[in-house]
PDB file of N, CA and C in Angstrom:
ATOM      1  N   UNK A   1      -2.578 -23.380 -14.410  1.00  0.00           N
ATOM      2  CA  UNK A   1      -1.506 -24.240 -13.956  1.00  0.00           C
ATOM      3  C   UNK A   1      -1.930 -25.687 -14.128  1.00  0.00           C
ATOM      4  N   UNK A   2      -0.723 -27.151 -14.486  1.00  0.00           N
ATOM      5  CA  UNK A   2      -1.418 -28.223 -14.345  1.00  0.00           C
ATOM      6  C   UNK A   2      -1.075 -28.405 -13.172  1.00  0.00           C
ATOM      7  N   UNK A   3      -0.981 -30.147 -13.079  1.00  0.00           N
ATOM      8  CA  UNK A   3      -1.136 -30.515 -11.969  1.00  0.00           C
ATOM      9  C   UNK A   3       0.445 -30.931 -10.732  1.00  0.00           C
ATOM     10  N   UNK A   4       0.268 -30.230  -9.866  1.00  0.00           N
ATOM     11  CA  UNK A   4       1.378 -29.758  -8.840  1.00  0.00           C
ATOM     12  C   UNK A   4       2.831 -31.024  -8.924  1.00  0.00           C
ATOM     13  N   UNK A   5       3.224 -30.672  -8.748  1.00  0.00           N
ATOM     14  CA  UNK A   5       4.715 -31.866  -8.799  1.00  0.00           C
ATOM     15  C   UNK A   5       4.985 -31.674  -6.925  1.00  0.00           C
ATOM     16  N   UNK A   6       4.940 -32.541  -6.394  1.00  0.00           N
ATOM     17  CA  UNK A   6       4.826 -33.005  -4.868  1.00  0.00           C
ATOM     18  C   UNK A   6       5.368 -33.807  -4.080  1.00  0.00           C
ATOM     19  N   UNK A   7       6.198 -33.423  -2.730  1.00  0.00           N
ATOM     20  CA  UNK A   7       6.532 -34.798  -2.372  1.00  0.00           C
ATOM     21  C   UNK A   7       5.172 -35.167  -1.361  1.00  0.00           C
ATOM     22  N   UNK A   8       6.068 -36.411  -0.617  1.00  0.00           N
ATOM     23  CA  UNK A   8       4.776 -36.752   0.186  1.00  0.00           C
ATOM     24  C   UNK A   8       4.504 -36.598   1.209  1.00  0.00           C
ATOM     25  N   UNK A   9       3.093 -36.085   1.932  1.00  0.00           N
ATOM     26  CA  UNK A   9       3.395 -35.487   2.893  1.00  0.00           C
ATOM     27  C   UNK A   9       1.568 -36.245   3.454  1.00  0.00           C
ATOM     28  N   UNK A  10       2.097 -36.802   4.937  1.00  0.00           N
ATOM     29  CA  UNK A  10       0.862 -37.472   5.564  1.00  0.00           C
ATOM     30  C   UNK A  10      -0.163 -36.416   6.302  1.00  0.00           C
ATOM     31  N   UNK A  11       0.129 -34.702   6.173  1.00  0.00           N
ATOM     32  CA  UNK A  11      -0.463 -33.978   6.946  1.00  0.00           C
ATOM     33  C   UNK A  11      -1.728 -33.618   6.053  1.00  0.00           C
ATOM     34  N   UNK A  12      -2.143 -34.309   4.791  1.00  0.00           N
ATOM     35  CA  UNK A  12      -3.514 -34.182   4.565  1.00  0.00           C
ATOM     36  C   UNK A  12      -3.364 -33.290   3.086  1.00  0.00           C
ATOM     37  N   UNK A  13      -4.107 -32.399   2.536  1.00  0.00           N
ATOM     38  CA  UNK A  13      -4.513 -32.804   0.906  1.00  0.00           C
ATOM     39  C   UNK A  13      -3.590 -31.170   0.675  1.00  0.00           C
ATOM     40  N   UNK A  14      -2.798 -31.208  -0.044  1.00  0.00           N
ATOM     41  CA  UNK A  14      -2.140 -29.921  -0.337  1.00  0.00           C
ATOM     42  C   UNK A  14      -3.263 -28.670  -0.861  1.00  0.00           C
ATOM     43  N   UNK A  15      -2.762 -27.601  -0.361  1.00  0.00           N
ATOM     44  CA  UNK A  15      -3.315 -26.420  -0.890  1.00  0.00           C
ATOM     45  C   UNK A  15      -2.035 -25.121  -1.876  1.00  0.00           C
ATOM     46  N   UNK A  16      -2.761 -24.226  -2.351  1.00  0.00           N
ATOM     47  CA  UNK A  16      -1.598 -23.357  -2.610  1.00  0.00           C
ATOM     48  C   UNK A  16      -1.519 -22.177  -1.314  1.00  0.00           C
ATOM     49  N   UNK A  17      -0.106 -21.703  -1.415  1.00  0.00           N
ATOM     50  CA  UNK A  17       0.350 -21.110   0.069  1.00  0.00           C
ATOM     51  C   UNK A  17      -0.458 -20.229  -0.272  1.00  0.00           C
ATOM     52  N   UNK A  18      -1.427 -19.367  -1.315  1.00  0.00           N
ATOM     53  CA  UNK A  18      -1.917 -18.411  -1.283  1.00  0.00           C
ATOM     54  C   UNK A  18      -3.294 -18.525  -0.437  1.00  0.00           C
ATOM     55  N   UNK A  19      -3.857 -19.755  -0.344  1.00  0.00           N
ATOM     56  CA  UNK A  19      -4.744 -20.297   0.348  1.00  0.00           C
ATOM     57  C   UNK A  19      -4.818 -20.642   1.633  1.00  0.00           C
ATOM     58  N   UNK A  20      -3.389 -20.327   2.495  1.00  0.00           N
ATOM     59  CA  UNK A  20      -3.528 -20.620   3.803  1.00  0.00           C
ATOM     60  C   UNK A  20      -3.547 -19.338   4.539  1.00  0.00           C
ATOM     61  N   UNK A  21      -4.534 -19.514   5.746  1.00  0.00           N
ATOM     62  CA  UNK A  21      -4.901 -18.373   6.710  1.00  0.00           C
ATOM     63  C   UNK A  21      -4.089 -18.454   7.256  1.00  0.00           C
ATOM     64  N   UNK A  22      -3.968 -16.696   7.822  1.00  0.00           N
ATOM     65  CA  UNK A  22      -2.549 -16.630   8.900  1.00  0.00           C
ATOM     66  C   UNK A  22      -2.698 -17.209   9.612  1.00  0.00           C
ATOM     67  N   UNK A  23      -1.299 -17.094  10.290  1.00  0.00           N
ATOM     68  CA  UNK A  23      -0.913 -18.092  11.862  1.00  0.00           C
ATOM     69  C   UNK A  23      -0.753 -19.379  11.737  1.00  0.00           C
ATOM     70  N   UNK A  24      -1.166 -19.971  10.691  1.00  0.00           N
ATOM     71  CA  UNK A  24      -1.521 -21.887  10.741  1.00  0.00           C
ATOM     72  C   UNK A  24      -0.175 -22.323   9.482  1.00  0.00           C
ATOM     73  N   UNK A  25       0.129 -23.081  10.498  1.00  0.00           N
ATOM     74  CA  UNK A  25       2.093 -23.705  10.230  1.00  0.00           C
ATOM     75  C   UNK A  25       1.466 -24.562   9.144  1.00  0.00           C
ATOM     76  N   UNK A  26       2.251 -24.874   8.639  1.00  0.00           N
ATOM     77  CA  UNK A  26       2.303 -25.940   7.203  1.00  0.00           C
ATOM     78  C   UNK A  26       3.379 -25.765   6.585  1.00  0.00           C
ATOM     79  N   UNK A  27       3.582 -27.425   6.048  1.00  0.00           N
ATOM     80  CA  UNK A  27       4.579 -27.916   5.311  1.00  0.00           C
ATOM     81  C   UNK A  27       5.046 -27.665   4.083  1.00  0.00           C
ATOM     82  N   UNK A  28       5.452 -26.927   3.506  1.00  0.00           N
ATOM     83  CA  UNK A  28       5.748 -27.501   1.639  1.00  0.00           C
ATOM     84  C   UNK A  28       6.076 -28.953   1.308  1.00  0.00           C
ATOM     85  N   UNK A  29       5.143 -28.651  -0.083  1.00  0.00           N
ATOM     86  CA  UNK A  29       5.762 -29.965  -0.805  1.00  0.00           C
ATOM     87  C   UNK A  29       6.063 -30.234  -1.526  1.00  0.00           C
ATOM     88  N   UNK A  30       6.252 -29.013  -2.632  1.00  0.00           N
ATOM     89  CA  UNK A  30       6.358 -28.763  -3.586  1.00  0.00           C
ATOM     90  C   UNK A  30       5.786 -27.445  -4.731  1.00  0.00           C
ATOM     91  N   UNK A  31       6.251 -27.640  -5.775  1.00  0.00           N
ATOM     92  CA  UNK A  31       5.690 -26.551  -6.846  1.00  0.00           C
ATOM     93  C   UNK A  31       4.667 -27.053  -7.684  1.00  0.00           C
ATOM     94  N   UNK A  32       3.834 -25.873  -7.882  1.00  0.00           N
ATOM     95  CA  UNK A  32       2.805 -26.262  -9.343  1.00  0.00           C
ATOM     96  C   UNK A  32       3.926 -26.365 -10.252  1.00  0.00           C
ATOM     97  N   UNK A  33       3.093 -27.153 -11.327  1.00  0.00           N
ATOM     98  CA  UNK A  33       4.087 -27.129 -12.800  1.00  0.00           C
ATOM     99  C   UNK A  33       3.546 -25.639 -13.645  1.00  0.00           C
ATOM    100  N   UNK A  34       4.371 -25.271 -13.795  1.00  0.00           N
ATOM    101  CA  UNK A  34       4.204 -24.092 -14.825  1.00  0.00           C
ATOM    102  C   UNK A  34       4.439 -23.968 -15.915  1.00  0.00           C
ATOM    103  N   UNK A  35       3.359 -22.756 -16.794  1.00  0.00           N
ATOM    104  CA  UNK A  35       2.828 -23.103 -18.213  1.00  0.00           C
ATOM    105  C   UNK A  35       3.613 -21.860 -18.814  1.00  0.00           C
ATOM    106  N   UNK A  36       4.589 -21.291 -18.316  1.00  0.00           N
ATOM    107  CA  UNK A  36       5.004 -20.174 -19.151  1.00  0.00           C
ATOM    108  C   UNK A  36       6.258 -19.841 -18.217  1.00  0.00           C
ATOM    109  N   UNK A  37       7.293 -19.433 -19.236  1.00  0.00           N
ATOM    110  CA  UNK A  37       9.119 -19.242 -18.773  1.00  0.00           C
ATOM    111  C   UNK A  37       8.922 -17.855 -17.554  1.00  0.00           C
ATOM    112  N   UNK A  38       8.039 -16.853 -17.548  1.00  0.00           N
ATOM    113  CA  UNK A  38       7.617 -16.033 -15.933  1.00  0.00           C
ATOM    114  C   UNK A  38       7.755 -16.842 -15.085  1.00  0.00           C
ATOM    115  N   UNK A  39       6.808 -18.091 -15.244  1.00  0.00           N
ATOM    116  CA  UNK A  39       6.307 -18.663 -13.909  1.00  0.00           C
ATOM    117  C   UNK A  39       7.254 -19.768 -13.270  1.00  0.00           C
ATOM    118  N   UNK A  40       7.866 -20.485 -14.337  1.00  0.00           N
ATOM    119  CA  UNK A  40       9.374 -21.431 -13.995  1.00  0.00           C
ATOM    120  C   UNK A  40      10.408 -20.322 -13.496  1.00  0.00           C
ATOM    121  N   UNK A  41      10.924 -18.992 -14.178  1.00  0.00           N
ATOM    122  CA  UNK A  41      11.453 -18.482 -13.424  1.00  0.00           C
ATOM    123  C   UNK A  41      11.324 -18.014 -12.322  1.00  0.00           C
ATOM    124  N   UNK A  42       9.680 -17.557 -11.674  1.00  0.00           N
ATOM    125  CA  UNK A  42       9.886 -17.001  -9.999  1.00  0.00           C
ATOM    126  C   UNK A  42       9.809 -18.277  -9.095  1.00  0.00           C
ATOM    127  N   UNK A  43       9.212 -19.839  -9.701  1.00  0.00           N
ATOM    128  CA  UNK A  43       9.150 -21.763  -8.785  1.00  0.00           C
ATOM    129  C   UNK A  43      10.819 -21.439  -8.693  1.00  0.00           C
ATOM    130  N   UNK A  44      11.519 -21.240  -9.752  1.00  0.00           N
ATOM    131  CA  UNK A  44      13.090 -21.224  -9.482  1.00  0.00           C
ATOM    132  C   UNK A  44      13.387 -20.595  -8.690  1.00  0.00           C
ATOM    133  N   UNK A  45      13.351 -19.490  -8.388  1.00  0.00           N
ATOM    134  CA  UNK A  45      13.616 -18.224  -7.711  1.00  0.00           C
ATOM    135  C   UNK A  45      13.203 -18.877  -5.853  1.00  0.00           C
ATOM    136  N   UNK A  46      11.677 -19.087  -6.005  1.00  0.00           N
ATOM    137  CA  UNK A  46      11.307 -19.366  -4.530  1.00  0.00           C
ATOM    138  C   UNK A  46      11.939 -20.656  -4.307  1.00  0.00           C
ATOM    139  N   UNK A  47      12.673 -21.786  -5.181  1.00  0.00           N
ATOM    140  CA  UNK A  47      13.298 -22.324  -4.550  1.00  0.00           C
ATOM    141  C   UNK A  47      14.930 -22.164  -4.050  1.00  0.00           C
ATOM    142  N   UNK A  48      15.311 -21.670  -4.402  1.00  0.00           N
ATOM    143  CA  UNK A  48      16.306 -20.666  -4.190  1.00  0.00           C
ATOM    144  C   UNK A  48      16.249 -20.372  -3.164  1.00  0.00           C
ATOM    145  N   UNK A  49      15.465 -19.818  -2.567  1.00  0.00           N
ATOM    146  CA  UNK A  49      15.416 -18.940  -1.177  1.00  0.00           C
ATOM    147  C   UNK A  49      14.679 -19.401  -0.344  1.00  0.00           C
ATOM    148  N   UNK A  50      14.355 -21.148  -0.539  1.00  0.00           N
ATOM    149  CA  UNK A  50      14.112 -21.648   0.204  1.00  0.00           C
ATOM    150  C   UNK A  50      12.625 -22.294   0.693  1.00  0.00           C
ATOM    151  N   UNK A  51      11.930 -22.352  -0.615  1.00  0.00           N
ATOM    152  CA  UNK A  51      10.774 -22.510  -0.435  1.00  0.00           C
ATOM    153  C   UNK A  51      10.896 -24.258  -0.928  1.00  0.00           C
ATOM    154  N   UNK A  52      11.461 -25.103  -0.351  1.00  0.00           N
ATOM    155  CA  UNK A  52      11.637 -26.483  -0.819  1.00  0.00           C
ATOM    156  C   UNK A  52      10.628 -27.543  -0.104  1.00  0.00           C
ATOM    157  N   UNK A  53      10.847 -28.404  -0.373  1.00  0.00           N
ATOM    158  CA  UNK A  53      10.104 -29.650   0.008  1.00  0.00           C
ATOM    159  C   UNK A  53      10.547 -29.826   1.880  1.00  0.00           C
ATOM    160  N   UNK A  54       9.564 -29.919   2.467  1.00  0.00           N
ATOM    161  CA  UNK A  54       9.870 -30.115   4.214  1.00  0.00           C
ATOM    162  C   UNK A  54       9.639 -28.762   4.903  1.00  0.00           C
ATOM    163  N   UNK A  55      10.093 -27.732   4.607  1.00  0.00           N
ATOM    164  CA  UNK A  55      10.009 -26.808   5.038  1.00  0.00           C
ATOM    165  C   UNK A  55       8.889 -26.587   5.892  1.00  0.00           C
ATOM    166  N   UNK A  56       8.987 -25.720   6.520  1.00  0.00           N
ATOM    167  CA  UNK A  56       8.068 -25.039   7.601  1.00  0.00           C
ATOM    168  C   UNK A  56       7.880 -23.666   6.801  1.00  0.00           C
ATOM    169  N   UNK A  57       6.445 -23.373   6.988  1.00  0.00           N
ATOM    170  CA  UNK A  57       5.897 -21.980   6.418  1.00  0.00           C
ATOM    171  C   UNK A  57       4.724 -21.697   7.169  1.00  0.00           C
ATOM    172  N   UNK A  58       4.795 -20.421   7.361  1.00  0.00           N
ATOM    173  CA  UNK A  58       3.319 -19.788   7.571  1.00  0.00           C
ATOM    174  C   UNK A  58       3.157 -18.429   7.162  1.00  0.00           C
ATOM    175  N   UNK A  59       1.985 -18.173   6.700  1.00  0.00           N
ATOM    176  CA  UNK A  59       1.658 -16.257   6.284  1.00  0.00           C
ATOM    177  C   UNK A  59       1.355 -15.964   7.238  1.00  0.00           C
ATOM    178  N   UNK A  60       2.211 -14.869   7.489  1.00  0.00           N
ATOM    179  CA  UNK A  60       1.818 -13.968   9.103  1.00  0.00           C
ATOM    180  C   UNK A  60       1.093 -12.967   8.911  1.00  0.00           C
ATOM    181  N   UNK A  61       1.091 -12.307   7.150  1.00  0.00           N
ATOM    182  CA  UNK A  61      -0.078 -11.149   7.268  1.00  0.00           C
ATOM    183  C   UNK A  61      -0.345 -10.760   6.035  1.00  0.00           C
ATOM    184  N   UNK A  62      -1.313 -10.248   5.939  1.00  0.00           N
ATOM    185  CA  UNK A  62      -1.850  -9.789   4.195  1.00  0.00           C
ATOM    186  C   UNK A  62      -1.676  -7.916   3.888  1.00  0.00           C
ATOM    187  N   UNK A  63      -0.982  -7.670   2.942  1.00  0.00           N
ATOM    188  CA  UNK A  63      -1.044  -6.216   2.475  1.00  0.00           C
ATOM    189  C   UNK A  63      -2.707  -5.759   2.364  1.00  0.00           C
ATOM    190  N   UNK A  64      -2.527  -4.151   2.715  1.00  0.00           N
ATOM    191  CA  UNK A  64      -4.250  -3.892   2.483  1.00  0.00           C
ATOM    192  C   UNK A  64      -3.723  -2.900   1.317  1.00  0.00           C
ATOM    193  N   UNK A  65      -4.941  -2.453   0.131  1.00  0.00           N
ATOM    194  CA  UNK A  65      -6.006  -3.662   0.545  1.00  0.00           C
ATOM    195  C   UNK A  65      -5.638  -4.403  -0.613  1.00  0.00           C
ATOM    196  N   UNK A  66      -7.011  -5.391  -0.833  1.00  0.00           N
ATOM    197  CA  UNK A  66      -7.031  -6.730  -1.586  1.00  0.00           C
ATOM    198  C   UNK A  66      -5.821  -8.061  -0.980  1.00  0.00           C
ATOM    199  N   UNK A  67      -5.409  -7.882   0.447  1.00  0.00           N
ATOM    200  CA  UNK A  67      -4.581  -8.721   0.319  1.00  0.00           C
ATOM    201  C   UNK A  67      -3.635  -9.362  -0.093  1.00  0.00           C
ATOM    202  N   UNK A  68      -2.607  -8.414  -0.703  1.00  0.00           N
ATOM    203  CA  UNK A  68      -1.688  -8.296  -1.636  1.00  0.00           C
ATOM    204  C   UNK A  68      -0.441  -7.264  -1.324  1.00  0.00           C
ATOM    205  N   UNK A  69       0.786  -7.824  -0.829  1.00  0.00           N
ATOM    206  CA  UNK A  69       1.256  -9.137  -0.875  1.00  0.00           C
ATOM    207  C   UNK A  69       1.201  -9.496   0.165  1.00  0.00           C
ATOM    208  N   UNK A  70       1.500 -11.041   0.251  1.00  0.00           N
ATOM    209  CA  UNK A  70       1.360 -11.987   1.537  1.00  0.00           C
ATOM    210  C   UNK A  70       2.850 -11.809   2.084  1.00  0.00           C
ATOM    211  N   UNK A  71       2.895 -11.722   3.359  1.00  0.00           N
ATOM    212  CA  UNK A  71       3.930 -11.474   4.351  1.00  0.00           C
ATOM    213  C   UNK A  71       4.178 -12.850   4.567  1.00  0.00           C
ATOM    214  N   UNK A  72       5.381 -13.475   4.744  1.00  0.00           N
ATOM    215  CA  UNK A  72       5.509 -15.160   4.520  1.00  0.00           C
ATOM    216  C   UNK A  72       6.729 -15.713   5.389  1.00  0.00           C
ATOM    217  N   UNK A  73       6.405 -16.771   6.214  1.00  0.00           N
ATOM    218  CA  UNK A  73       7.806 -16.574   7.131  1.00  0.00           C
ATOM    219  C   UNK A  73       8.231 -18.265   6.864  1.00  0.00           C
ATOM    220  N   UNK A  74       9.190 -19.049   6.671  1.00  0.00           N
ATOM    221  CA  UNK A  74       9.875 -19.348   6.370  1.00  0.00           C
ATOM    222  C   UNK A  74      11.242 -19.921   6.842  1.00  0.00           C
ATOM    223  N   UNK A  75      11.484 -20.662   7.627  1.00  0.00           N
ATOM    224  CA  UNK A  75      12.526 -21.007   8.629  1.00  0.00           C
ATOM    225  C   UNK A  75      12.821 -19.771   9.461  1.00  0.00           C
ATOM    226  N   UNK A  76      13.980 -18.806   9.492  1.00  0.00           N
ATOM    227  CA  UNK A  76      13.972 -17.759   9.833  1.00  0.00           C
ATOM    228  C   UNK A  76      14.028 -16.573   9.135  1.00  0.00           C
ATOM    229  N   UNK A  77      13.157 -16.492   8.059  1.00  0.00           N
ATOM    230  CA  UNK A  77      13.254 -15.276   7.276  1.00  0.00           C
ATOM    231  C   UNK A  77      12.049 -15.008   6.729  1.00  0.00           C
ATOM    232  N   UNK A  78      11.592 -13.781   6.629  1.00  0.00           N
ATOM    233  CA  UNK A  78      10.136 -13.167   6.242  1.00  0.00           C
ATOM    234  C   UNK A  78      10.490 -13.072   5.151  1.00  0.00           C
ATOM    235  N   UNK A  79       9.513 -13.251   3.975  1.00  0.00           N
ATOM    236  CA  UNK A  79       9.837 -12.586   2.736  1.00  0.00           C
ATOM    237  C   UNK A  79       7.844 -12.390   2.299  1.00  0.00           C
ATOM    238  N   UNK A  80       8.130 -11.416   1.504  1.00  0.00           N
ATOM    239  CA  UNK A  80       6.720 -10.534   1.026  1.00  0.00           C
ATOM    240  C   UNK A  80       6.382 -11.334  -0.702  1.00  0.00           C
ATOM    241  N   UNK A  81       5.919 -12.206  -1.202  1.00  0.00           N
ATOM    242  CA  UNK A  81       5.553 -12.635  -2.271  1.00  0.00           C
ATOM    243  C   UNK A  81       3.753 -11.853  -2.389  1.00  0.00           C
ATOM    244  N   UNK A  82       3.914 -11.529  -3.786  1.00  0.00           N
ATOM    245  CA  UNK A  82       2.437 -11.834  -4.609  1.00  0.00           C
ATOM    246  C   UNK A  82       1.984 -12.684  -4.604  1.00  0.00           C
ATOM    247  N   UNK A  83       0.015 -12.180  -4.574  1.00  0.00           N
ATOM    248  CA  UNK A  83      -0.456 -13.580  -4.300  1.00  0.00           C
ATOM    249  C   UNK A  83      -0.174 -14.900  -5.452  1.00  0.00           C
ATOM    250  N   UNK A  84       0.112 -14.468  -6.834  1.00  0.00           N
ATOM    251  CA  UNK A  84       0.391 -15.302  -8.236  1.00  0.00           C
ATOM    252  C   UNK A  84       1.646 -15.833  -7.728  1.00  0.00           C
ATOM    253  N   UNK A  85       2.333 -15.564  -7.017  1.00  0.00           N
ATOM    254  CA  UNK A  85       3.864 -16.186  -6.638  1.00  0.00           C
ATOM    255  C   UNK A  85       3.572 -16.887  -5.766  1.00  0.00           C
ATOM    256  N   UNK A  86       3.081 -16.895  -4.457  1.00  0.00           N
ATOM    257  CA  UNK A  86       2.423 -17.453  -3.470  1.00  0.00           C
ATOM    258  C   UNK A  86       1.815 -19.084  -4.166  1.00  0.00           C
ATOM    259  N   UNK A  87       1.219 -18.630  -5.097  1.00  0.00           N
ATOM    260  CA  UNK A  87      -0.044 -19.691  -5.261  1.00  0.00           C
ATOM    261  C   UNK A  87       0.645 -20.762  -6.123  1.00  0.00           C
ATOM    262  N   UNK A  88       1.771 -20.915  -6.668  1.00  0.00           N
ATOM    263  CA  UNK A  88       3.117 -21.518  -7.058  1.00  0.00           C
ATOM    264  C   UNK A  88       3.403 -22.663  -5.880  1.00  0.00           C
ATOM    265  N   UNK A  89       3.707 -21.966  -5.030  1.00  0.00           N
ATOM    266  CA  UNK A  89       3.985 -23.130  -3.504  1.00  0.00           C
ATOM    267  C   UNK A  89       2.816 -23.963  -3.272  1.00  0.00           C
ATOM    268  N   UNK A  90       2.999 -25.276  -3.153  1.00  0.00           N
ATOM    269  CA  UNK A  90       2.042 -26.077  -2.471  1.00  0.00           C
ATOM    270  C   UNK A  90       2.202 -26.343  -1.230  1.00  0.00           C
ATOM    271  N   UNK A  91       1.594 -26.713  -0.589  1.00  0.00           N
ATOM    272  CA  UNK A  91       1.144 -26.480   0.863  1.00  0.00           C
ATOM    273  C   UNK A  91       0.477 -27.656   1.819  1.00  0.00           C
ATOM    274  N   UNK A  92       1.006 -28.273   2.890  1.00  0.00           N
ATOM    275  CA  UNK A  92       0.044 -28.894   3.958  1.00  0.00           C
ATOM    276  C   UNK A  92      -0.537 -28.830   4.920  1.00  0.00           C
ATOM    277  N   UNK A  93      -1.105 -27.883   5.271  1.00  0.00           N
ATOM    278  CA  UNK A  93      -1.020 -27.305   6.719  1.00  0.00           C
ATOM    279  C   UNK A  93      -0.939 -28.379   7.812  1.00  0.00           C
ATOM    280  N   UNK A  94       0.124 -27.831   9.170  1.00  0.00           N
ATOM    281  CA  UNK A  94      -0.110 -28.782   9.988  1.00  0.00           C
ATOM    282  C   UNK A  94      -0.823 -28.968  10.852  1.00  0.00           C
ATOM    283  N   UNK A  95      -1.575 -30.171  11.658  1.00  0.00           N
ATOM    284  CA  UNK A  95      -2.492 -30.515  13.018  1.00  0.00           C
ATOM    285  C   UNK A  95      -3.699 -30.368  12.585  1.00  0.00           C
ATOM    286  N   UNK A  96      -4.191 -30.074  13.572  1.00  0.00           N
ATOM    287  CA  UNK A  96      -5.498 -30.659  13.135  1.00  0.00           C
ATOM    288  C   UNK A  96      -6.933 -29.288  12.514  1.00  0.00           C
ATOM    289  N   UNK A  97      -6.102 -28.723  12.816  1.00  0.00           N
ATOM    290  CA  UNK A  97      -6.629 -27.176  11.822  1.00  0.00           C
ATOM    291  C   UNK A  97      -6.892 -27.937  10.663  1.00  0.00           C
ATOM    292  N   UNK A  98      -7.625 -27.048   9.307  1.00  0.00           N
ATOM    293  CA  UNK A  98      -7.577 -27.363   7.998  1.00  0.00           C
ATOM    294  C   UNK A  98      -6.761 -25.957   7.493  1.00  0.00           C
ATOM    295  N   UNK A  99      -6.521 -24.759   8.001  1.00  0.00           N
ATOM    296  CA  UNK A  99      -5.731 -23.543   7.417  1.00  0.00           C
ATOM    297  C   UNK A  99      -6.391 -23.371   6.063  1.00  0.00           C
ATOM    298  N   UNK A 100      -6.868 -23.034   5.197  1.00  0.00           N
ATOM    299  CA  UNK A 100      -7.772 -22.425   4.235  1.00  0.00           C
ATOM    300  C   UNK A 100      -8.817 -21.629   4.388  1.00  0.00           C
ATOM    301  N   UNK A 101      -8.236 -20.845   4.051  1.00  0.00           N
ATOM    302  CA  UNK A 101      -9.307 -19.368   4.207  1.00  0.00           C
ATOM    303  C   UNK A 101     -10.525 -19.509   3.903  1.00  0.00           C
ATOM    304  N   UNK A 102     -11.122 -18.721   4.420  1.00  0.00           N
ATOM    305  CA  UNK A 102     -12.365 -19.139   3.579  1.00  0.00           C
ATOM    306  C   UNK A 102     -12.965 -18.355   2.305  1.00  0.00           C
TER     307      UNK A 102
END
């Protein structure tokens, strides 16, 4: 992927949503730019359904095993993305947590 297309967000250095540990709230801010018509079509898709700039997000849980797919909640709606779909969304987590797995 290059480099993320973003708005701006003062809660500290974006991650991809595939990178945030459950429970810990964070912002979107945008999409990676994508290198192939798959990957513009599912950034389209998750914005569609709401994965936009401001938003509130958090992963509430990981498929076993390998962690796959991420359980993802979203104003008021859960939705189940792959982690390659996931990792599309950029991310701020909020307060004073850092939310990145380790």
């Amino acid at each position: 992927m290059s480099s993320p297309i973003r708005a701006r967000s003062s809660a500290g250095q974006p991650i991809g949503l595939h990178q945030l540990a459950c429970h810990i709230q964070a912002e979107v801010v945008g999409m990676n730019s994508c290198e192939d018509d798959q990957d513009r079509q599912v950034a389209l898709r998750l914005l569609e359904i709401g994965f936009l700039p401001g938003e509130s997000v958090r992963v509430i849980g990981h498929g076993v095993p390998g962690h796959d797919p991420l359980a993802v909640r979203i104003g008021h709606s859960t939705f189940a993305l792959r982690r390659h779909e996931a990792a599309l969304v950029q991310v701020c987590p909020l307060g004073d947590c850092a939310g990145v797995k380790a």
